[in-house]
C-alpha atoms as a PDB file:
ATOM      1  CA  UNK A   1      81.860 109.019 114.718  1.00  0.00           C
ATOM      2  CA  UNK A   2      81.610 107.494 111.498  1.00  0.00           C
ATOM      3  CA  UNK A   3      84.496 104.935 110.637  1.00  0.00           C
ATOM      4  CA  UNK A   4      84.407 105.088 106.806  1.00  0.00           C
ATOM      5  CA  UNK A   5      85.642 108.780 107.371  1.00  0.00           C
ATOM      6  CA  UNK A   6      88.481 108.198 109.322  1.00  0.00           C
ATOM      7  CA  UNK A   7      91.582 108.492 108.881  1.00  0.00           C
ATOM      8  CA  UNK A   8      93.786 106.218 106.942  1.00  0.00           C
ATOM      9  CA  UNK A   9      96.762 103.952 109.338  1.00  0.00           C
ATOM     10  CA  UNK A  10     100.287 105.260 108.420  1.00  0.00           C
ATOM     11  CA  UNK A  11     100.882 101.441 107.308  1.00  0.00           C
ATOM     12  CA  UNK A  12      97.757 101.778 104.744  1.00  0.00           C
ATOM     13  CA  UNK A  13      98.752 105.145 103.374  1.00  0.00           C
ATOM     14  CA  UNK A  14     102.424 103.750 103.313  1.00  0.00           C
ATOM     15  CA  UNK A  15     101.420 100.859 101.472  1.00  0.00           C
ATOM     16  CA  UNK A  16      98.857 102.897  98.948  1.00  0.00           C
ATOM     17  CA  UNK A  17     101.748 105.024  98.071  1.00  0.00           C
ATOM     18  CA  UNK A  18     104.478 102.177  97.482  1.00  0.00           C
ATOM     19  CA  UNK A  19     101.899 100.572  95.077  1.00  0.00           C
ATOM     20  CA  UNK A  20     101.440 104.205  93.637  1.00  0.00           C
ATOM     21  CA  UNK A  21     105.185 104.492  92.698  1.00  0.00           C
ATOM     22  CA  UNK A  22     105.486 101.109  91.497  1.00  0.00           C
ATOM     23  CA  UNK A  23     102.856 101.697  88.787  1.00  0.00           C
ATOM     24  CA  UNK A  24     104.287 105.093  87.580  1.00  0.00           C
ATOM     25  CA  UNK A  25     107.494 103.224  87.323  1.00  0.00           C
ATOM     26  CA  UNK A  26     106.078 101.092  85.497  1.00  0.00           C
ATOM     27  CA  UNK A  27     104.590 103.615  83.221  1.00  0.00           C
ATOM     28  CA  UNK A  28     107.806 105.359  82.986  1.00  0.00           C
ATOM     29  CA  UNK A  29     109.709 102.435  81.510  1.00  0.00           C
ATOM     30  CA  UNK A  30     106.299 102.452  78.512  1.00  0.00           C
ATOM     31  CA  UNK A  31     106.916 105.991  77.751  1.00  0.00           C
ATOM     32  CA  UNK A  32     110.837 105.618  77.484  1.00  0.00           C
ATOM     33  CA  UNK A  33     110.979 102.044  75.482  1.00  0.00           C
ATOM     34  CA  UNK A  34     108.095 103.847  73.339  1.00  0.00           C
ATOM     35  CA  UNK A  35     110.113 107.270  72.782  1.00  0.00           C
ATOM     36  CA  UNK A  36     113.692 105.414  72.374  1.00  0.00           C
ATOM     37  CA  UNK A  37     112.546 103.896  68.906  1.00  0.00           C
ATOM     38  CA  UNK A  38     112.350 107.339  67.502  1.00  0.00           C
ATOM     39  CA  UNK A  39     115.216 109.184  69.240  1.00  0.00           C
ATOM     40  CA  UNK A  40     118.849 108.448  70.389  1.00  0.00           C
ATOM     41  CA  UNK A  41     118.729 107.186  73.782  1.00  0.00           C
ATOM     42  CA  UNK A  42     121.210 109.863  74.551  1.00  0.00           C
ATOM     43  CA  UNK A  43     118.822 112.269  74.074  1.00  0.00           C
ATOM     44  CA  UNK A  44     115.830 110.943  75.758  1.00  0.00           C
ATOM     45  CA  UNK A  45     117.813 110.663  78.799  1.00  0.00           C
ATOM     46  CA  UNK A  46     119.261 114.196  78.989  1.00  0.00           C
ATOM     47  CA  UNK A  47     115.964 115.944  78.239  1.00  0.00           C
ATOM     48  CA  UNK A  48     114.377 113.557  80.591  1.00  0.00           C
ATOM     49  CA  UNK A  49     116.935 114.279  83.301  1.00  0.00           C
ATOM     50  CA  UNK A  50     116.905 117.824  82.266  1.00  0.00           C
ATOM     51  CA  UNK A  51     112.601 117.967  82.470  1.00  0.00           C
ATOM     52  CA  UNK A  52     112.651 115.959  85.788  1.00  0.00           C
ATOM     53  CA  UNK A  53     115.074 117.992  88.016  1.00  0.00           C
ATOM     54  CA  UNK A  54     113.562 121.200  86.803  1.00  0.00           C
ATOM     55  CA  UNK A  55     110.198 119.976  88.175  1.00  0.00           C
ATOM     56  CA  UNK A  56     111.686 118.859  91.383  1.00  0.00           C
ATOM     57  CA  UNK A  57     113.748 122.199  91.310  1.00  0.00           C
ATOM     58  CA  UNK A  58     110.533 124.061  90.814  1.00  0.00           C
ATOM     59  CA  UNK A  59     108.389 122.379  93.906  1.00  0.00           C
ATOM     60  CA  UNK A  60     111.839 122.750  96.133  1.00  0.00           C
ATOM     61  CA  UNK A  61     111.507 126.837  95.375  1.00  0.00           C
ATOM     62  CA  UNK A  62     107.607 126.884  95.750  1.00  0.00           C
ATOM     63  CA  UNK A  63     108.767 124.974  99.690  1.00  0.00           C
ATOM     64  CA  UNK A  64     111.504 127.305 100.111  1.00  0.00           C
ATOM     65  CA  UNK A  65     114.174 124.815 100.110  1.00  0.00           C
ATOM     66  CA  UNK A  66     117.865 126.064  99.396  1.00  0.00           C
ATOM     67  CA  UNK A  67     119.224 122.943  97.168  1.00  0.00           C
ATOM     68  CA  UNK A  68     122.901 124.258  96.894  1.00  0.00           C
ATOM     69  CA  UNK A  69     123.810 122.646 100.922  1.00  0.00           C
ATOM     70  CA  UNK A  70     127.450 121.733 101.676  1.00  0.00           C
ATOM     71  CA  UNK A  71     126.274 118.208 102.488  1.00  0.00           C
ATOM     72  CA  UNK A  72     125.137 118.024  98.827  1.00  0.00           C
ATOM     73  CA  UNK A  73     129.139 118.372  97.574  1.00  0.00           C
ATOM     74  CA  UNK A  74     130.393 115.472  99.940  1.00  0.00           C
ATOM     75  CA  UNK A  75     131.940 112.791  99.114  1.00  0.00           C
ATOM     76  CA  UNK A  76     129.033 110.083  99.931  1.00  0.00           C
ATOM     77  CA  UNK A  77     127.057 112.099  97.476  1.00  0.00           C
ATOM     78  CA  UNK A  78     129.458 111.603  95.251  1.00  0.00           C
ATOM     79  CA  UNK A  79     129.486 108.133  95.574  1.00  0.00           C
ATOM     80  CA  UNK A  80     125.570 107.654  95.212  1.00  0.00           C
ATOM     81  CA  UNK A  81     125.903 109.616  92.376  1.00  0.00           C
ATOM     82  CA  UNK A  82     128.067 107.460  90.833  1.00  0.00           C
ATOM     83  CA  UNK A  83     125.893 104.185  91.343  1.00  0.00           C
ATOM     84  CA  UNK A  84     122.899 106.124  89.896  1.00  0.00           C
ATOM     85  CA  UNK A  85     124.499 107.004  87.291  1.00  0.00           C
ATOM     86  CA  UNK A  86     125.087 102.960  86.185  1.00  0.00           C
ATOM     87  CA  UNK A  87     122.124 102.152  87.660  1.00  0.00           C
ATOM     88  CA  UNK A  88     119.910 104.467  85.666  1.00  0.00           C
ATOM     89  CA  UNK A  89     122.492 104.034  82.433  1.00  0.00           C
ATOM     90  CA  UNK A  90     122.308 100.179  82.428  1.00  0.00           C
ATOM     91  CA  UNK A  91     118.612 100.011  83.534  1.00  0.00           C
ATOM     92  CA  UNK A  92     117.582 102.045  79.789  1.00  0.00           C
ATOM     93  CA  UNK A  93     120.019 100.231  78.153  1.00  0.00           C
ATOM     94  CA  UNK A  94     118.054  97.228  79.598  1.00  0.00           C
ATOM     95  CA  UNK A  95     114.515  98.525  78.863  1.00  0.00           C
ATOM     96  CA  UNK A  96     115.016  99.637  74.728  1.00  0.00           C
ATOM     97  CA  UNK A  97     117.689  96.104  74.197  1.00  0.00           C
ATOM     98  CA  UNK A  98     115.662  93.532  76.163  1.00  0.00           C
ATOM     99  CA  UNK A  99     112.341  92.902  76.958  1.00  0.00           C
ATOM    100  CA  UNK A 100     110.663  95.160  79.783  1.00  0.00           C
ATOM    101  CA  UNK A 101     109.445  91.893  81.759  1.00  0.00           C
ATOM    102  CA  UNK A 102     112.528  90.463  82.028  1.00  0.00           C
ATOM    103  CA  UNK A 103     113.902  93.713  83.260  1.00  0.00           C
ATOM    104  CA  UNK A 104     111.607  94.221  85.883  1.00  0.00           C
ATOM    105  CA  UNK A 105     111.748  90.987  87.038  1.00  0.00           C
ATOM    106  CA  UNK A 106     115.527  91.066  87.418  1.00  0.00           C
ATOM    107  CA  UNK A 107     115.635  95.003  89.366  1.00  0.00           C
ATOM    108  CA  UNK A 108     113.335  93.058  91.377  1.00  0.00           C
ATOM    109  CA  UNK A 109     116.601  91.258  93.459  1.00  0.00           C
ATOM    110  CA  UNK A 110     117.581  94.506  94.344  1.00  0.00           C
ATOM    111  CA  UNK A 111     116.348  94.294  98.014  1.00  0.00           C
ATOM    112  CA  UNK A 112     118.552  91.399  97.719  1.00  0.00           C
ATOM    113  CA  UNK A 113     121.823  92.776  97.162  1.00  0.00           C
ATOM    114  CA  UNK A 114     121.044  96.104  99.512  1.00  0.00           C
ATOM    115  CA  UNK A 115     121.011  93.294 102.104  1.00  0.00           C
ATOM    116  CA  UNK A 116     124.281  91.550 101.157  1.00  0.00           C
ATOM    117  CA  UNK A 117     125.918  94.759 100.628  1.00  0.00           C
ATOM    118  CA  UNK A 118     124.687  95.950 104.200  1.00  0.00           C
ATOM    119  CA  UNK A 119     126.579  92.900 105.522  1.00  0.00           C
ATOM    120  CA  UNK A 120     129.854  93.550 103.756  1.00  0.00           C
ATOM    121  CA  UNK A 121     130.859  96.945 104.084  1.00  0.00           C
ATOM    122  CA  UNK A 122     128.302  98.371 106.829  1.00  0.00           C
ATOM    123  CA  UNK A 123     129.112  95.773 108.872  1.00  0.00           C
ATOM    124  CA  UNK A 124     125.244  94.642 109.624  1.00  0.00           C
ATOM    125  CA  UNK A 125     124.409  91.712 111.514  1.00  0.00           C
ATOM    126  CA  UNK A 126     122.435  89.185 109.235  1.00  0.00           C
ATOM    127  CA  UNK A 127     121.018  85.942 110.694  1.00  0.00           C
ATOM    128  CA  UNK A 128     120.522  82.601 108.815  1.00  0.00           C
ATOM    129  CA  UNK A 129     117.344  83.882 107.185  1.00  0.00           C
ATOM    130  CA  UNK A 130     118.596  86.815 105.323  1.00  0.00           C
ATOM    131  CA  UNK A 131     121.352  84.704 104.151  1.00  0.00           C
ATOM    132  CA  UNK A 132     119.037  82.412 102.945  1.00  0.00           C
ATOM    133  CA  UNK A 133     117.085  84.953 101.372  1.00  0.00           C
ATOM    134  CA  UNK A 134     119.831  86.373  99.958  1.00  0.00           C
ATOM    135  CA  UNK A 135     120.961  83.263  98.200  1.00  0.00           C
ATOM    136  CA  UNK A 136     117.537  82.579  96.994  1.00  0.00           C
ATOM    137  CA  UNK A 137     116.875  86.234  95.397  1.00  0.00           C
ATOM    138  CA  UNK A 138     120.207  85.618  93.098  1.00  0.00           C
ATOM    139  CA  UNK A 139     118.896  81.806  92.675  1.00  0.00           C
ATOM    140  CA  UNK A 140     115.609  83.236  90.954  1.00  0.00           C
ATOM    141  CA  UNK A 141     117.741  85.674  89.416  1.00  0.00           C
ATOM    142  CA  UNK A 142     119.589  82.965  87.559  1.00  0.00           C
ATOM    143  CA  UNK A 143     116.352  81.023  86.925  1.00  0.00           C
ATOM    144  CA  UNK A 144     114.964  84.563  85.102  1.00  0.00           C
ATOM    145  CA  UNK A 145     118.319  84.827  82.833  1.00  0.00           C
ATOM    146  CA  UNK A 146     118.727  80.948  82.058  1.00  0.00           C
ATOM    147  CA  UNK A 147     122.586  81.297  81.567  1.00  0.00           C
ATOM    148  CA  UNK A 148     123.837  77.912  79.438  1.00  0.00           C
ATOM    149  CA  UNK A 149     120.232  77.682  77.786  1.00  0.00           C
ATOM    150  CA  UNK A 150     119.339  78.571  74.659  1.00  0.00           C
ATOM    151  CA  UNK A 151     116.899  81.002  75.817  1.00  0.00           C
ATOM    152  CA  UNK A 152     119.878  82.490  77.598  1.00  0.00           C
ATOM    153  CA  UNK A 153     120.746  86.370  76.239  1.00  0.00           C
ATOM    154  CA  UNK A 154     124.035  88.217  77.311  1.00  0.00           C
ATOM    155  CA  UNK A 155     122.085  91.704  76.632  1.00  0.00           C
ATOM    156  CA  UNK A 156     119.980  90.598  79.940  1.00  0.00           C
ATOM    157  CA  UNK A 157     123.618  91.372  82.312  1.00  0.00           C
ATOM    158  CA  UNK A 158     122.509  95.198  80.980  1.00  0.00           C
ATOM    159  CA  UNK A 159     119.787  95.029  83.519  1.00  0.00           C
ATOM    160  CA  UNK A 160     121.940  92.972  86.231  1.00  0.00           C
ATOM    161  CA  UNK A 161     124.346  96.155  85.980  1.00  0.00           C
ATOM    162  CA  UNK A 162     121.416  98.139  86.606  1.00  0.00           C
ATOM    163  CA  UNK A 163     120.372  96.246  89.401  1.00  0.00           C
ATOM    164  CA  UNK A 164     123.819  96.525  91.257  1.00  0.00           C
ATOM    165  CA  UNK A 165     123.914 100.234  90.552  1.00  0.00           C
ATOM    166  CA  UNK A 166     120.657 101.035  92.078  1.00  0.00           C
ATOM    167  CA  UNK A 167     121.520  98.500  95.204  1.00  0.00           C
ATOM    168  CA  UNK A 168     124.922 101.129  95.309  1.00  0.00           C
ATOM    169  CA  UNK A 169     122.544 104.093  95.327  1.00  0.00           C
ATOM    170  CA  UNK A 170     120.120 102.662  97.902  1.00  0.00           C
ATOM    171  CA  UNK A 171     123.220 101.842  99.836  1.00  0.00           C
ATOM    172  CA  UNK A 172     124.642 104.996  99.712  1.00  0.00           C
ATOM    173  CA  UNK A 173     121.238 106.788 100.391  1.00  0.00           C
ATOM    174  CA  UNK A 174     121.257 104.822 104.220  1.00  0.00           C
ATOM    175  CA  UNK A 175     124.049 107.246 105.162  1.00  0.00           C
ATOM    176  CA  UNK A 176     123.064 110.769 103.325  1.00  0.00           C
ATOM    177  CA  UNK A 177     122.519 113.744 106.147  1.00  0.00           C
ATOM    178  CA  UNK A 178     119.071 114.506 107.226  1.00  0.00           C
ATOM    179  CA  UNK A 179     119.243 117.740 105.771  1.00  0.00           C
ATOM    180  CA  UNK A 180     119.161 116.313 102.453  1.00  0.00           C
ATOM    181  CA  UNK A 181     115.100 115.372 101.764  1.00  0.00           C
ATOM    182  CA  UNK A 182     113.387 113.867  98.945  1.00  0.00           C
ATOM    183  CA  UNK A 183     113.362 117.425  97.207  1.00  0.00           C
ATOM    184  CA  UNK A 184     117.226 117.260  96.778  1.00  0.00           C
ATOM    185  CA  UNK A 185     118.021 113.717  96.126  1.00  0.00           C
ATOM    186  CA  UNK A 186     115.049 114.215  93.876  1.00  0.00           C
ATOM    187  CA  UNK A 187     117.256 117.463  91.929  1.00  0.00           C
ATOM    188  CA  UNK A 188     120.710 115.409  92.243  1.00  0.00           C
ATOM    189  CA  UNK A 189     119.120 112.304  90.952  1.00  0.00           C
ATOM    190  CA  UNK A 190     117.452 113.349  87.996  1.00  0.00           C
ATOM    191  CA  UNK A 191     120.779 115.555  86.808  1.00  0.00           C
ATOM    192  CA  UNK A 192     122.581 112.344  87.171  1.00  0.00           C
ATOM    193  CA  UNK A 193     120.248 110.892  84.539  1.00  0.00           C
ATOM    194  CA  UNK A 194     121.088 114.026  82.630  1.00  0.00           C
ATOM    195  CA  UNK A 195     124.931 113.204  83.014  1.00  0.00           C
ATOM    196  CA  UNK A 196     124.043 109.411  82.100  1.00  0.00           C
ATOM    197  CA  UNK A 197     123.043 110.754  78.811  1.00  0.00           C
ATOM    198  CA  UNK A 198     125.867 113.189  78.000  1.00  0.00           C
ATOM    199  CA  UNK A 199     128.432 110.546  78.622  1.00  0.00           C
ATOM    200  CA  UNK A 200     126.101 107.762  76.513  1.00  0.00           C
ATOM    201  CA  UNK A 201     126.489 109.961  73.872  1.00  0.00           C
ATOM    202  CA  UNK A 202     129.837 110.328  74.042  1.00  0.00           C
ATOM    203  CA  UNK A 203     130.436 106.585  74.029  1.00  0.00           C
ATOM    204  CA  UNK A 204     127.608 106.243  71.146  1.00  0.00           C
ATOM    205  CA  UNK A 205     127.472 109.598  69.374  1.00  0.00           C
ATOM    206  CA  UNK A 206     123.875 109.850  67.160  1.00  0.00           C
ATOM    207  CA  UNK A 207     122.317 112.640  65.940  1.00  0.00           C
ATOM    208  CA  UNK A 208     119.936 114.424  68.165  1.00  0.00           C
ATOM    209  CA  UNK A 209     116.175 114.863  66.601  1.00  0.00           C
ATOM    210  CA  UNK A 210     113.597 117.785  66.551  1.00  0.00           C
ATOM    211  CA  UNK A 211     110.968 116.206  68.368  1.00  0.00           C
ATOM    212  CA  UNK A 212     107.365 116.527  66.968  1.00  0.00           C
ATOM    213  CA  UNK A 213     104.017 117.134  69.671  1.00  0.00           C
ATOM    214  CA  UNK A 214     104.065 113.042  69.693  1.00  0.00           C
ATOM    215  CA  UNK A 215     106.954 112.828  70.932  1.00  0.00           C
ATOM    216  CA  UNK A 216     107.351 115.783  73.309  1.00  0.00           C
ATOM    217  CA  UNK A 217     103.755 114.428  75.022  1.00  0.00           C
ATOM    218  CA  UNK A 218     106.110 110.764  75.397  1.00  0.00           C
ATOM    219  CA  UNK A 219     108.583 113.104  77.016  1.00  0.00           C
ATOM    220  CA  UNK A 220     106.553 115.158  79.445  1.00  0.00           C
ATOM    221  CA  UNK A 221     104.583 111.634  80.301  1.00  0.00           C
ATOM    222  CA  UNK A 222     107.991 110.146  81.183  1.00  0.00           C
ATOM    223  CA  UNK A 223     108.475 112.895  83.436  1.00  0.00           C
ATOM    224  CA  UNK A 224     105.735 113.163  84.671  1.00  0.00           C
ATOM    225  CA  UNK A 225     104.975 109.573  85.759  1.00  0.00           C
ATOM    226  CA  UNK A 226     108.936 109.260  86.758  1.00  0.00           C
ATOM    227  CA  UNK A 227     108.535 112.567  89.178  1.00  0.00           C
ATOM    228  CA  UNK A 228     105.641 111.382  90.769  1.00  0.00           C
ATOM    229  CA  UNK A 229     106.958 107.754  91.249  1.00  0.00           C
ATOM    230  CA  UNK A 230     109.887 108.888  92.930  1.00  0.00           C
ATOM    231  CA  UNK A 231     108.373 111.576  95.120  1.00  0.00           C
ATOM    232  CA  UNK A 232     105.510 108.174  95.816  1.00  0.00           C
ATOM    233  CA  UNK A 233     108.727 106.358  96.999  1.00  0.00           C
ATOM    234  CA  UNK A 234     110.681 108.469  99.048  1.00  0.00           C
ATOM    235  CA  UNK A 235     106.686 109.222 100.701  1.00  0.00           C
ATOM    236  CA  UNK A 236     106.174 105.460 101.141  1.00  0.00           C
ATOM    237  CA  UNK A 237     109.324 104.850 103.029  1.00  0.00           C
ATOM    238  CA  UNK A 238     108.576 107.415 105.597  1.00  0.00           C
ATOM    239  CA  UNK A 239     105.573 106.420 105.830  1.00  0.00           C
ATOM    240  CA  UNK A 240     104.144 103.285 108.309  1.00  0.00           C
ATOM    241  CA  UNK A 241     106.364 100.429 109.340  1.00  0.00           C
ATOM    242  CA  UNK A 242     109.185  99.804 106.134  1.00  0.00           C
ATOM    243  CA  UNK A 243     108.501  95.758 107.180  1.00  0.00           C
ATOM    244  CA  UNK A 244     104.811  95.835 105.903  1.00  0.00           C
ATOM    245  CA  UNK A 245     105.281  98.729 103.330  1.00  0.00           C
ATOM    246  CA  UNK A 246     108.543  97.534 101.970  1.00  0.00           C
ATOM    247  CA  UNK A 247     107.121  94.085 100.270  1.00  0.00           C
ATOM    248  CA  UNK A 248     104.901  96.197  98.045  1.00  0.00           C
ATOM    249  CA  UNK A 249     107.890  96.833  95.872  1.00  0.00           C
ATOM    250  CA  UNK A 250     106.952  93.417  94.306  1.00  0.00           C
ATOM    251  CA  UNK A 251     103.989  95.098  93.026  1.00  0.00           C
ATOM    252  CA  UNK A 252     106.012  96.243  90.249  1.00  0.00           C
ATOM    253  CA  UNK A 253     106.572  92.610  88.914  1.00  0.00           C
ATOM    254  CA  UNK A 254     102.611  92.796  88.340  1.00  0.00           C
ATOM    255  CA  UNK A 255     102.546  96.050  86.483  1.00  0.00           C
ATOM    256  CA  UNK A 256     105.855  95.391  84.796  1.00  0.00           C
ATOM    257  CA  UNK A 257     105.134  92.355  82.803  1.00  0.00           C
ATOM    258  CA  UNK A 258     101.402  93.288  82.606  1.00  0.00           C
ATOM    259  CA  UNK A 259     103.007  96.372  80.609  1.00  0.00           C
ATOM    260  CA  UNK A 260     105.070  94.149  78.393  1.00  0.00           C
ATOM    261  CA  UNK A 261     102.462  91.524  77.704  1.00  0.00           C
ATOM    262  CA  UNK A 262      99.861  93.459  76.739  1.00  0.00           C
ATOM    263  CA  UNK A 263     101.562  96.658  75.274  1.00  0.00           C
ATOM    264  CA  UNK A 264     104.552  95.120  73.716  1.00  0.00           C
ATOM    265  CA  UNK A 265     103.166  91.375  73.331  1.00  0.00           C
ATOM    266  CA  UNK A 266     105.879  89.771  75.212  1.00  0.00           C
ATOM    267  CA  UNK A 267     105.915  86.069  76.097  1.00  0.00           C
ATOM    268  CA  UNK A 268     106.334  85.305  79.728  1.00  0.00           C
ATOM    269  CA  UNK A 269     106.905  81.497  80.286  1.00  0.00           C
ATOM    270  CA  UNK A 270     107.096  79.127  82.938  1.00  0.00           C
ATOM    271  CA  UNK A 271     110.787  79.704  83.898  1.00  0.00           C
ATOM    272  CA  UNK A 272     110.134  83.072  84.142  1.00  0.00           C
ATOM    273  CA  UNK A 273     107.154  83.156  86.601  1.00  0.00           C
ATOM    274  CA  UNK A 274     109.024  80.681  88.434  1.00  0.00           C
ATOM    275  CA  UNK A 275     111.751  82.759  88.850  1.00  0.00           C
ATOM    276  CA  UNK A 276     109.687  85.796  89.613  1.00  0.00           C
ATOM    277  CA  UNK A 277     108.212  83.650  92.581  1.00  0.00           C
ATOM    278  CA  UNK A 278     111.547  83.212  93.744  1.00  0.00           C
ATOM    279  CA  UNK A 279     112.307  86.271  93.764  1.00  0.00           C
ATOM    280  CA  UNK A 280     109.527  87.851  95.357  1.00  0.00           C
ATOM    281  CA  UNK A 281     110.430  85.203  98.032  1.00  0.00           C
ATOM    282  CA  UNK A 282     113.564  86.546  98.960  1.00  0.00           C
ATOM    283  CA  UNK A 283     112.026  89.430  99.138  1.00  0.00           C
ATOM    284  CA  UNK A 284     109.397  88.499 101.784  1.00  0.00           C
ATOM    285  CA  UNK A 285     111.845  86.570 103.695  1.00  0.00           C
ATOM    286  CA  UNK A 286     113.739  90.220 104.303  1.00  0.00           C
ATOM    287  CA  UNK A 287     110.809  91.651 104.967  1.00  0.00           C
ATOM    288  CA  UNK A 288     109.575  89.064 107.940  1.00  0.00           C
ATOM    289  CA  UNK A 289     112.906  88.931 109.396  1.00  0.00           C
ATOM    290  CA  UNK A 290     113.066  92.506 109.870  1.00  0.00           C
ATOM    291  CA  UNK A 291     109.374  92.167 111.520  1.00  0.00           C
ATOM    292  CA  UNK A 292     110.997  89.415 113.669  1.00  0.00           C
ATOM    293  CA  UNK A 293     113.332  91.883 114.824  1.00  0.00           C
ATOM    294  CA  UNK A 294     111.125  94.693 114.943  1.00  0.00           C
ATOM    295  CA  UNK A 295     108.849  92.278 117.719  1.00  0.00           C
ATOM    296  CA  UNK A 296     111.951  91.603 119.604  1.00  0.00           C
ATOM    297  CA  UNK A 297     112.566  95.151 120.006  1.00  0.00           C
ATOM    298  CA  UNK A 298     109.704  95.743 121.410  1.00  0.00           C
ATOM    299  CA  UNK A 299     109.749  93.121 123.978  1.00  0.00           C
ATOM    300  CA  UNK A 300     113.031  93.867 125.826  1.00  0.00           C
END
């Protein structure tokens, strides 16, 4: 049999498809700090809620999925709906106010903070090295925002908000049914961005624009790529062992500032690849302690 045609390993494929999601992301936060200079931010998040759930709407009919489940109405939904909704709300703020590598770099923590909040209020049992990983993540986390320097700007907490939220929703998404797939939290999540907008505009009411072909084809590639890199996601972390998939998140650091270096000519300095190291650190640390534990398993 020949080798070069077999197969990929579920870890591989995982892996391919983490890296996958973390350059459409990537590519999604282009398109929407590119779009948000010519339209209210209001609007660019409701049509791109709006354009996103109808795809994932569309491929849940094509499957035969019913979306409308009473598991969908709880109250946990609720609840991850609500930390989406900051975390997608603070993260644009974030992307159009500050500059997209120091964004990225600080949503990078958020494996951080899934593992503190595990602790707290699910009650996990975290040994000496996530604890030191999880003081290390918010140490580079400080070293990325510089608070007390001059370099130090208070519009970089948008993205810290963001952060938190998306730690809620990643939280909250440990404990949703079975019956609920990527296809629904896919629907749910995207409307939520939707909502995000409505109530942005609200807060900040602008005038909505008449978009020209320009700016529809920034629209339809922020949907696009933010479809795909969710669907990627959800994919990657069923896919292979999370402890060697899960570290590929940091991929998105790469892509990130190599986005806002060379597209929007941002200056990334020592502090801040130092504190990007750090990060990604943390992160690693998680990820070998849970293939510590993972071992031990397997022994007993």
């Amino acid at each position: 049999m020949n080798r070069s045609l077999s197969p990929l390993s579920p870890n591989l494929r995982g892996i391919l498809w983490m890296t996958l999601s973390m350059a459409a992301f990537a590519l999604e936060d282009l398109f929407v700090k590119r779009v948000v200079g010519r339209m209210p931010l209001s609007e660019v998040l409701v049509l791109s809620g709006l354009g996103g759930a109808l795809v994932f709407a569309l491929l849940a009919q094509g499957q035969g999925v019913r979306l409308l489940q009473p598991a969908a109405c709880s109250r946990l939904m609720a609840g991850r709906a609500v930390f989406e909704l900051v975390g997608r709300l603070f993260y644009a703020l974030a992307i159009v106010l500050t500059p997209l590598s120091t964004t990225t770099a600080i949503l990078q923590a958020t494996p951080v903070l899934v593992v503190l909040g595990g602790s707290l209020f699910f009650h996990e049992r975290v040994g000496w090295r996530r604890w030191a990983a999880v003081v290390i993540g918010l140490g580079g986390v400080l070293i990325v925002l510089r608070p007390g320097s001059g370099g130090f700007s208070a519009l970089s907490l948008l993205a810290v908000v963001g952060m938190i939220g998306f730690a809620g929703r990643d939280l909250a998404s440990r404990a949703v049914p079975p019956a609920l797939g990527t296809l629904h939290l896919g629907v749910f999540g995207f409307l939520t961005l939707a909502l995000a907008g409505g109530l942005y505009g609200l807060w900040r009411p602008a005038a909505w624009v008449v978009p020209d072909a320009g700016l529809l084809a920034l629209l339809a590639g922020a949907v696009g790529v933010g479809t795909l890199a969710y669907a990627a996601l959800m994919k990657a972390m069923r896919t292979g062992d999370l402890a060697t998939v899960t570290p590929f998140r940091y991929t998105r650091l790469i892509f990130g500032l190599t986005v806002g270096v060379l597209v929007f000519g941002e200056q990334v300095d020592a502090a801040m690849v130092a504190g990007c190291l750090v990060i990604v650190a943390a992160g690693l640390l998680i990820a070998w302690d849970n293939a510590l534990a993972r071992r031990r398993l397997r022994l007993v």
